[in-house]
N, C-alpha and C. Protein backbone atom coordinates (compact mmCIF):
# COMPACT_ATOMS: atom_id res chain seq x y z
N UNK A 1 0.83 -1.19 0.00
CA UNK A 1 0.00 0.00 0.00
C UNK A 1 0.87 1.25 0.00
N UNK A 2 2.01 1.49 0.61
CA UNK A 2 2.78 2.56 0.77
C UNK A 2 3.40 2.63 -0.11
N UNK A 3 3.95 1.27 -1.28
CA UNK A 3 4.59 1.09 -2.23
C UNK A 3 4.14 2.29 -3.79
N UNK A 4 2.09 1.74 -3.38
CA UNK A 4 1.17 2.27 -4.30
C UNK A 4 1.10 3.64 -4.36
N UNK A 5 1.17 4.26 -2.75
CA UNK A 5 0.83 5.98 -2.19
C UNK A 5 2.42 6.27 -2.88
N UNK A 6 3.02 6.13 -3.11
CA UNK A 6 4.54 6.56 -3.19
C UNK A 6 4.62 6.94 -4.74
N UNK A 7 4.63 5.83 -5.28
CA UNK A 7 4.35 5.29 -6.88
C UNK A 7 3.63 6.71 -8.00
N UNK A 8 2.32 6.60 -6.83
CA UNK A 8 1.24 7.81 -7.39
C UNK A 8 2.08 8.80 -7.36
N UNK A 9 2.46 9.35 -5.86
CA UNK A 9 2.86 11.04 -5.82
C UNK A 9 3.73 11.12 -6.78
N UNK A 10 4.49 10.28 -6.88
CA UNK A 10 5.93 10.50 -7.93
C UNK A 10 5.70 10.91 -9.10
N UNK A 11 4.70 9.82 -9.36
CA UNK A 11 3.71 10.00 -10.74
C UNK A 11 3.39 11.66 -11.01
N UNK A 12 2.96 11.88 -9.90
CA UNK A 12 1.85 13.07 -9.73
C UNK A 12 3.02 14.18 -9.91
N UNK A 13 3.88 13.98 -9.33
CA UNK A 13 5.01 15.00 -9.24
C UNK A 13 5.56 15.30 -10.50
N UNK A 14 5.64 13.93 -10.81
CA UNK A 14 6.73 14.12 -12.80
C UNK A 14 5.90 14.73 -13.55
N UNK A 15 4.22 14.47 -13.39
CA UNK A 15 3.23 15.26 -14.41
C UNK A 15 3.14 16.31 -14.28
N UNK A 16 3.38 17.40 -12.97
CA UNK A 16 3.50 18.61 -12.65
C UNK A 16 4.57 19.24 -12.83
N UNK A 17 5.93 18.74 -12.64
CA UNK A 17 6.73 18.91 -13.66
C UNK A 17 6.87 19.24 -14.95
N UNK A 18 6.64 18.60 -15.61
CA UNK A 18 6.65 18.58 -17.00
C UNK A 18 5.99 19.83 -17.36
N UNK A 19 4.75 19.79 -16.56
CA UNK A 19 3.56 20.91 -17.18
C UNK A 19 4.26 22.62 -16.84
N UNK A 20 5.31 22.07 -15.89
CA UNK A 20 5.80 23.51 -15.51
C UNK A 20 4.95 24.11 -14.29
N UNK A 21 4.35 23.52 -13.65
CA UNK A 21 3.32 24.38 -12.43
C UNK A 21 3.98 24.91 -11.46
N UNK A 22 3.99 26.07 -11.42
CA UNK A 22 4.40 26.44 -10.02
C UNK A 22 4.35 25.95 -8.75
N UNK A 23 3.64 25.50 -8.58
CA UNK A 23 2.91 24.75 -7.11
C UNK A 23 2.97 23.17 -7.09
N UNK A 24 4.06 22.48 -8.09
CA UNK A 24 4.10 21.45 -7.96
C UNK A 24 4.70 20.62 -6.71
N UNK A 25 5.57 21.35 -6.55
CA UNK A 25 5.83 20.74 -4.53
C UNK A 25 4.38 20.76 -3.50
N UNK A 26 3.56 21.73 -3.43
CA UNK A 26 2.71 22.16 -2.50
C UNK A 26 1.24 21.00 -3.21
N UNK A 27 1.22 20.97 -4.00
CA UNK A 27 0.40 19.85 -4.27
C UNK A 27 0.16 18.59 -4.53
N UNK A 28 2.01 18.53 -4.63
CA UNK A 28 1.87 16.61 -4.18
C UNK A 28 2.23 16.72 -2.61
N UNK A 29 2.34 17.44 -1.65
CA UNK A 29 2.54 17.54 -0.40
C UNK A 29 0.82 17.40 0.32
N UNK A 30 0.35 18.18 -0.83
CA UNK A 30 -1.41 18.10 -0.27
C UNK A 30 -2.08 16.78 -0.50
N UNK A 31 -1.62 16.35 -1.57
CA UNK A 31 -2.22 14.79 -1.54
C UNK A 31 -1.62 13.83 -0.48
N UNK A 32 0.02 13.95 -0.47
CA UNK A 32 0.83 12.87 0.65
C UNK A 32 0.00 13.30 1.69
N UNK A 33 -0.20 14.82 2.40
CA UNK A 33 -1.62 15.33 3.75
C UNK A 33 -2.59 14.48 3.80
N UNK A 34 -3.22 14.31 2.72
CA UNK A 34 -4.69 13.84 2.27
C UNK A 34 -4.97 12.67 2.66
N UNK A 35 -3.41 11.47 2.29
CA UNK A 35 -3.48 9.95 2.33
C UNK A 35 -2.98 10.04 4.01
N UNK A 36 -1.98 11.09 4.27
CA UNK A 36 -1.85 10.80 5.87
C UNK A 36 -2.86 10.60 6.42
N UNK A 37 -3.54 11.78 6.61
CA UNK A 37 -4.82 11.87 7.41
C UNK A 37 -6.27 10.52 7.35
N UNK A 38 -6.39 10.44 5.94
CA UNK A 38 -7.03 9.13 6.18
C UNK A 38 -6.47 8.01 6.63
N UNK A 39 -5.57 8.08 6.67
CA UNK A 39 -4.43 6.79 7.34
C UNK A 39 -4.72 6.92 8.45
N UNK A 40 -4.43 7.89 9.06
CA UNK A 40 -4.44 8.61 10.81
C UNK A 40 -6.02 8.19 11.30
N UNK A 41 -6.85 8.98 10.65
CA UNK A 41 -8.50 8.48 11.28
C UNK A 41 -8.70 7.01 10.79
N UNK A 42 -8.23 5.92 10.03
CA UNK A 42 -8.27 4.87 10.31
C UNK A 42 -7.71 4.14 11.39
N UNK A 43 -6.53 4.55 11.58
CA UNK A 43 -5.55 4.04 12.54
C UNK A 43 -6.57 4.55 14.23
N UNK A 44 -7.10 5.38 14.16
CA UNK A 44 -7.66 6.15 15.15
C UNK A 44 -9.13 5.36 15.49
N UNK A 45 -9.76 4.99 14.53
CA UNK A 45 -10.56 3.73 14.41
C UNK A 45 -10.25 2.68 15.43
N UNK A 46 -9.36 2.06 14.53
CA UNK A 46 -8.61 1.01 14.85
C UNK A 46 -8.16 0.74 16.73
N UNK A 47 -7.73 1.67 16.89
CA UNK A 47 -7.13 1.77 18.20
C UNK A 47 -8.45 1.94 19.37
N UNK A 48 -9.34 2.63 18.87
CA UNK A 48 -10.33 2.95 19.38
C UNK A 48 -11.17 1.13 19.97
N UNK A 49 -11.34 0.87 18.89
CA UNK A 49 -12.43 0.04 18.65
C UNK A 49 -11.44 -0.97 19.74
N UNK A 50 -10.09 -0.93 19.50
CA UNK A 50 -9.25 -2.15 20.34
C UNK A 50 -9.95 -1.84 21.87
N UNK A 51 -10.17 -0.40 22.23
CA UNK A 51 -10.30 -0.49 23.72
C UNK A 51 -11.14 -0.74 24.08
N UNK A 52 -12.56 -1.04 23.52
CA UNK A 52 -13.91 -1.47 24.07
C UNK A 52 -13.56 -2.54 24.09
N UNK A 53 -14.17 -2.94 25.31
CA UNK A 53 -14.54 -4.86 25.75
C UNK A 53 -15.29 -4.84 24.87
N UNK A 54 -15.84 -6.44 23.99
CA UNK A 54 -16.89 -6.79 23.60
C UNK A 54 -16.96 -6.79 22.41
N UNK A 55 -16.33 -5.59 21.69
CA UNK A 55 -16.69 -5.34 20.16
C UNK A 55 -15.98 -7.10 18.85
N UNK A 56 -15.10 -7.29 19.62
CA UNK A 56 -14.15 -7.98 18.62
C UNK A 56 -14.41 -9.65 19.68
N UNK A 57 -14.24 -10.44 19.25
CA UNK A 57 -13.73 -11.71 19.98
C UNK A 57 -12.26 -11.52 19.58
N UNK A 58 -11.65 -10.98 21.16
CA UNK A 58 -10.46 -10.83 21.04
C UNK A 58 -10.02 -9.41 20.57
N UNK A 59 -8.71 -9.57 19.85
CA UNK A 59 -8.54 -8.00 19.70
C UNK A 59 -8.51 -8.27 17.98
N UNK A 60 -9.10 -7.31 17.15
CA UNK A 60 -8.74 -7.45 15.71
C UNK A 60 -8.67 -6.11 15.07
N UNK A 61 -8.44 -6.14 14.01
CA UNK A 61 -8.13 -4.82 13.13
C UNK A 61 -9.48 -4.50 12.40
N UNK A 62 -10.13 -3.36 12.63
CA UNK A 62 -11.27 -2.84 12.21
C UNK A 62 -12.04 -2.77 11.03
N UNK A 63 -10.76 -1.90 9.92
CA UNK A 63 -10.64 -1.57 9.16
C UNK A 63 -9.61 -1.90 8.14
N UNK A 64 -10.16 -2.11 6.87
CA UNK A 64 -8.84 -2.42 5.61
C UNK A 64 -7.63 -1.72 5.51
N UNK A 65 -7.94 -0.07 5.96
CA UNK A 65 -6.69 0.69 5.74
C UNK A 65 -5.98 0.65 6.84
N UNK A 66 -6.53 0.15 8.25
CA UNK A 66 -5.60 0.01 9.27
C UNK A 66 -4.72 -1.24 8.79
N UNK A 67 -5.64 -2.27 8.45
CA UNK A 67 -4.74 -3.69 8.15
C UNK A 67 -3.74 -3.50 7.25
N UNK A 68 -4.07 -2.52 5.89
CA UNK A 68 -2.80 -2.47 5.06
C UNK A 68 -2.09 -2.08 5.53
N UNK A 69 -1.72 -1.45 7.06
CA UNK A 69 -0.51 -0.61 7.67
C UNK A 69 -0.23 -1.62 8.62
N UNK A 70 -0.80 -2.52 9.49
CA UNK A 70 0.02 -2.83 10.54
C UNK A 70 -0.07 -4.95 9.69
N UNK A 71 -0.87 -4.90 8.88
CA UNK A 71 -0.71 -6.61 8.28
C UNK A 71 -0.52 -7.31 9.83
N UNK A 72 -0.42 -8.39 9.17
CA UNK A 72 -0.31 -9.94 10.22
C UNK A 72 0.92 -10.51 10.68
N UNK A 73 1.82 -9.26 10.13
CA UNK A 73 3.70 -9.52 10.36
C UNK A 73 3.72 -9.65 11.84
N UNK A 74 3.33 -8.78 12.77
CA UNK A 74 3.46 -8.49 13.99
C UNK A 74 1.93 -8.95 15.24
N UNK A 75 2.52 -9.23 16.25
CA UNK A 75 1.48 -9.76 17.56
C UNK A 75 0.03 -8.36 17.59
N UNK A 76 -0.39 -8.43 17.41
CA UNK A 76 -1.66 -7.59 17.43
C UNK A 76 -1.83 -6.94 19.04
N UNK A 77 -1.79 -5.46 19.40
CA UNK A 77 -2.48 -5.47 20.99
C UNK A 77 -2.79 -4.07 20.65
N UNK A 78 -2.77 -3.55 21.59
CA UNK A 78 -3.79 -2.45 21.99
C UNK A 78 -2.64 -1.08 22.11
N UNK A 79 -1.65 -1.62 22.53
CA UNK A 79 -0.39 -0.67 22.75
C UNK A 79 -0.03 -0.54 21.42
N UNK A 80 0.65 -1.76 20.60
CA UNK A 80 0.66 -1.45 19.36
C UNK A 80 -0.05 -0.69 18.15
N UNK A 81 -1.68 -0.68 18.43
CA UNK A 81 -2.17 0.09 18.10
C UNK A 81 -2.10 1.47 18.09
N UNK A 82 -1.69 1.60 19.47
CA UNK A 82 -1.94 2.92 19.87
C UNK A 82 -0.61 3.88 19.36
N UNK A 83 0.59 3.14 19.59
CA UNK A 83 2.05 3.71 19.12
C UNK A 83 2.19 3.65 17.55
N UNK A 84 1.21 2.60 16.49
CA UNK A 84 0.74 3.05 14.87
C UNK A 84 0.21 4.33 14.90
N UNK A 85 -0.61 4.73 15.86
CA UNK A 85 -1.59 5.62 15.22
C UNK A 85 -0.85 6.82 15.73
N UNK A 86 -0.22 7.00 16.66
CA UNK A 86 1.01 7.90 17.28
C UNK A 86 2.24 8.25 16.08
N UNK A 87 2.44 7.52 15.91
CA UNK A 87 3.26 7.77 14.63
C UNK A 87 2.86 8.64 13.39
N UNK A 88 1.69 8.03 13.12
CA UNK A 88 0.56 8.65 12.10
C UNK A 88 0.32 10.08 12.10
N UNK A 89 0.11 10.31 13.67
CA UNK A 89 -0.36 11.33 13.75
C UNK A 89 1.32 12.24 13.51
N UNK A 90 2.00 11.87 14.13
CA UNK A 90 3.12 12.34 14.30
C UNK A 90 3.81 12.95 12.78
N UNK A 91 3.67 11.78 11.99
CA UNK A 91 3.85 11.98 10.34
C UNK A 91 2.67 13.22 9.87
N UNK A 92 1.60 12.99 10.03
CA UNK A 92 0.67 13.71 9.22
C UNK A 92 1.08 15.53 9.97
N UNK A 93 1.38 15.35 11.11
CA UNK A 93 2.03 16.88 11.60
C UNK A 93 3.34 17.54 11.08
N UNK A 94 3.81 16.59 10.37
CA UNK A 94 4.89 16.78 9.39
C UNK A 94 4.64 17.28 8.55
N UNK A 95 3.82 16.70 7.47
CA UNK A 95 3.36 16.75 6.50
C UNK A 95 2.23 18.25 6.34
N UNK A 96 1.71 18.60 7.75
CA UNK A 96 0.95 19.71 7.74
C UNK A 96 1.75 21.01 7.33
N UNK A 97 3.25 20.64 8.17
CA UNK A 97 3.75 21.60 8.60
C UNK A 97 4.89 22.10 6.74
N UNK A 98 5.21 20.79 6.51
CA UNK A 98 5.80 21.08 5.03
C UNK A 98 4.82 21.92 4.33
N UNK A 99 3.40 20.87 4.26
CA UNK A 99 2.78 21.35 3.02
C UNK A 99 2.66 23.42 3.62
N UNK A 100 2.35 23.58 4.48
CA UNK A 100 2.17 24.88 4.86
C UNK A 100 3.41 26.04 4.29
N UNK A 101 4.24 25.52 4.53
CA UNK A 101 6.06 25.98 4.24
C UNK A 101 5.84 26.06 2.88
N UNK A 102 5.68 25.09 1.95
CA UNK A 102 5.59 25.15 0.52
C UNK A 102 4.70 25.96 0.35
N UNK A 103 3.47 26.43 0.58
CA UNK A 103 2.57 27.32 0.20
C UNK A 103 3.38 28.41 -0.35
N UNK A 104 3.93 28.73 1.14
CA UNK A 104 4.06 30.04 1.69
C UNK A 104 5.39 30.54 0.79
N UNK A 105 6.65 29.38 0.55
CA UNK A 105 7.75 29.69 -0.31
C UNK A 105 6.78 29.97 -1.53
N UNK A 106 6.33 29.07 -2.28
CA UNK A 106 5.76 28.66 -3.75
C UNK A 106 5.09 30.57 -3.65
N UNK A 107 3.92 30.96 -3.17
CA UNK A 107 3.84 31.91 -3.20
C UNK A 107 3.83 33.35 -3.17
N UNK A 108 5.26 33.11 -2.38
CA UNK A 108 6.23 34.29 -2.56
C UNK A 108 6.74 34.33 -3.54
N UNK A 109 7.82 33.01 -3.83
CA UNK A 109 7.80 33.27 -5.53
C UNK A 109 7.09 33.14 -6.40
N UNK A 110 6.27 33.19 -6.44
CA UNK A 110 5.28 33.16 -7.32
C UNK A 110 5.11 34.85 -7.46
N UNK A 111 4.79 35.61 -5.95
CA UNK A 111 4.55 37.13 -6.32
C UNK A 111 6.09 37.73 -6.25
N UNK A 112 6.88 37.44 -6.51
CA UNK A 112 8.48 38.02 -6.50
C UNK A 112 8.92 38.01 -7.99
N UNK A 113 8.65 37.10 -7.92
CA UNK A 113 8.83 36.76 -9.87
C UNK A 113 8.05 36.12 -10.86
């Protein structure tokens, strides 16, 4: 799945390229935002649903996009959950903070020159 999200932006990036767009950093930064964040409120799902008694026999993964991130490689718990979706969030605050930076360069130069 990360192989696929990667694949695209690159994609997305070389086509904005080519075309010459100004804003081609700031808008494959808004899509990598886009896939964080749904990553993050899945993962947020996920972790959630681990802490109710009752919901699962046992503990299981909620959702498809949580499973494409944590798969069946590793022991499944509740901590683990919680330190995926910690990360997530952690990444997608990255990603807020770039895409914001790129705006703000991209449109200075943009009104400078």
């Amino acid at each position: 799945m990360l192989l696929v999200v990667i694949g695209i932006t690159i994609t997305f990036f070389i086509l904005l390229y080519k075309r010459n767009d100004n804003y081609k950093f700031s808008k494959t930064t808004l899509i990598l935002f886009g896939v964080s964040v749904l990553a993050n409120v899945s993962l947020s799902h996920n972790h959630i649903y681990s802490l109710i008694p009752g919901i699962h026999d046992g503990i299981g993964i909620s959702n498809t996009i949580a499973y494409s991130i944590i798969t069946d490689n590793v022991q499944w718990s509740a901590d683990l959950f919680k330190r995926v979706y910690n990360y997530s969030t952690i990444v997608s605050g990255i990603l807020l903070i770039l895409l914001l930076l790129s705006f703000i360069k991209e449109s200075y130069r943009t009104t400078a020159g």
